[in-house]
Protein backbone atom coordinates (compact mmCIF):
# COMPACT_ATOMS: atom_id res chain seq x y z
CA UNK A 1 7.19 152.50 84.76
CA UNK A 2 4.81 155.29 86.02
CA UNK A 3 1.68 153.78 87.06
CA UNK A 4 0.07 154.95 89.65
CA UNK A 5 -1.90 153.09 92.97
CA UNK A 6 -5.36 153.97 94.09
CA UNK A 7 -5.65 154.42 97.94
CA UNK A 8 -8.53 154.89 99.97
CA UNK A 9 -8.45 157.20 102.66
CA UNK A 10 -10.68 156.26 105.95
CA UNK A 11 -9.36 158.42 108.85
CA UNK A 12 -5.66 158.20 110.02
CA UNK A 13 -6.03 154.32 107.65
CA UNK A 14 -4.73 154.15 103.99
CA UNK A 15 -5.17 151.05 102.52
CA UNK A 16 -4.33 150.65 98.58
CA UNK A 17 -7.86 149.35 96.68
CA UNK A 18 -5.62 149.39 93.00
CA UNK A 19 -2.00 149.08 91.82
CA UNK A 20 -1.06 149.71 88.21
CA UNK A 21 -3.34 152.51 87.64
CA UNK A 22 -2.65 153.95 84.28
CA UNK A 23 -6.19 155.95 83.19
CA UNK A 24 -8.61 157.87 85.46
CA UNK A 25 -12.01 159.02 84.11
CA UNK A 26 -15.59 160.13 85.46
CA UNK A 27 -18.67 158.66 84.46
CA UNK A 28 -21.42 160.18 85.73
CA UNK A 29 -19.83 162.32 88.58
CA UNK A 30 -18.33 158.81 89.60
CA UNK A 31 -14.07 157.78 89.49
CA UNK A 32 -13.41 154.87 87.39
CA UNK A 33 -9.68 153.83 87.63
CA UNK A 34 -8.21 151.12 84.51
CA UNK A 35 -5.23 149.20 85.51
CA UNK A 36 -2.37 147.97 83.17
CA UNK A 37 -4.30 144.71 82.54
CA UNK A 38 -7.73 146.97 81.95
CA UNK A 39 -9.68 145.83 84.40
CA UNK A 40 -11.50 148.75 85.75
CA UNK A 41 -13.02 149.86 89.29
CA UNK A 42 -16.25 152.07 89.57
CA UNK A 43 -15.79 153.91 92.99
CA UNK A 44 -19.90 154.72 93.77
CA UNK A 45 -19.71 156.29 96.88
CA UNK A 46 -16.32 158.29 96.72
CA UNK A 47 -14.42 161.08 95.51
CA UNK A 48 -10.60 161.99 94.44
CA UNK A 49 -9.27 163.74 97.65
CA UNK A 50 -5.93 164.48 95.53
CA UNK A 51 -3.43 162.93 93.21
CA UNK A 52 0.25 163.10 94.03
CA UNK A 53 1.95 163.15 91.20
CA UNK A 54 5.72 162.75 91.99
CA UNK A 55 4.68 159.61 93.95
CA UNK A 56 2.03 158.22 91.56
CA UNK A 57 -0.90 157.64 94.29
CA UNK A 58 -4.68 158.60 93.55
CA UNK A 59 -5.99 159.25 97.59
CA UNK A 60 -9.85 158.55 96.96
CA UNK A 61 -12.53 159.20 100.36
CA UNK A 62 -16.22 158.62 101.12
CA UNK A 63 -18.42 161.23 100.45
């Protein structure tokens, strides 16, 4: 499977906030990440640093 998991960035700390990530929208200038199961997260006060791709993580960090 390709899902993806969300970490947040704080520093030199990672720590992993979502696993099974499968959609990533905006709503209103916010990221809201679904799972698998579609529960979703609303991320208020941060932004998508970067996505990798070949490893499937979404790096999120406060604004």
């Amino acid at each position: 499977m390709c899902e993806a998991k969300a970490v947040v960035v704080e520093g030199e700390k990672e720590e992993v906030i979502m696993k099974d990530v499968v959609f990533l929208y905006f709503k209103d200038g916010k990221p809201v990440l679904r799972n698998i199961m579609g529960e979703e997260m609303i991320f208020e006060d941060y932004e998508v640093e970067s996505v990798d791709f070949v490893h499937h993580v979404i790096y999120l960090r406060l604004r």
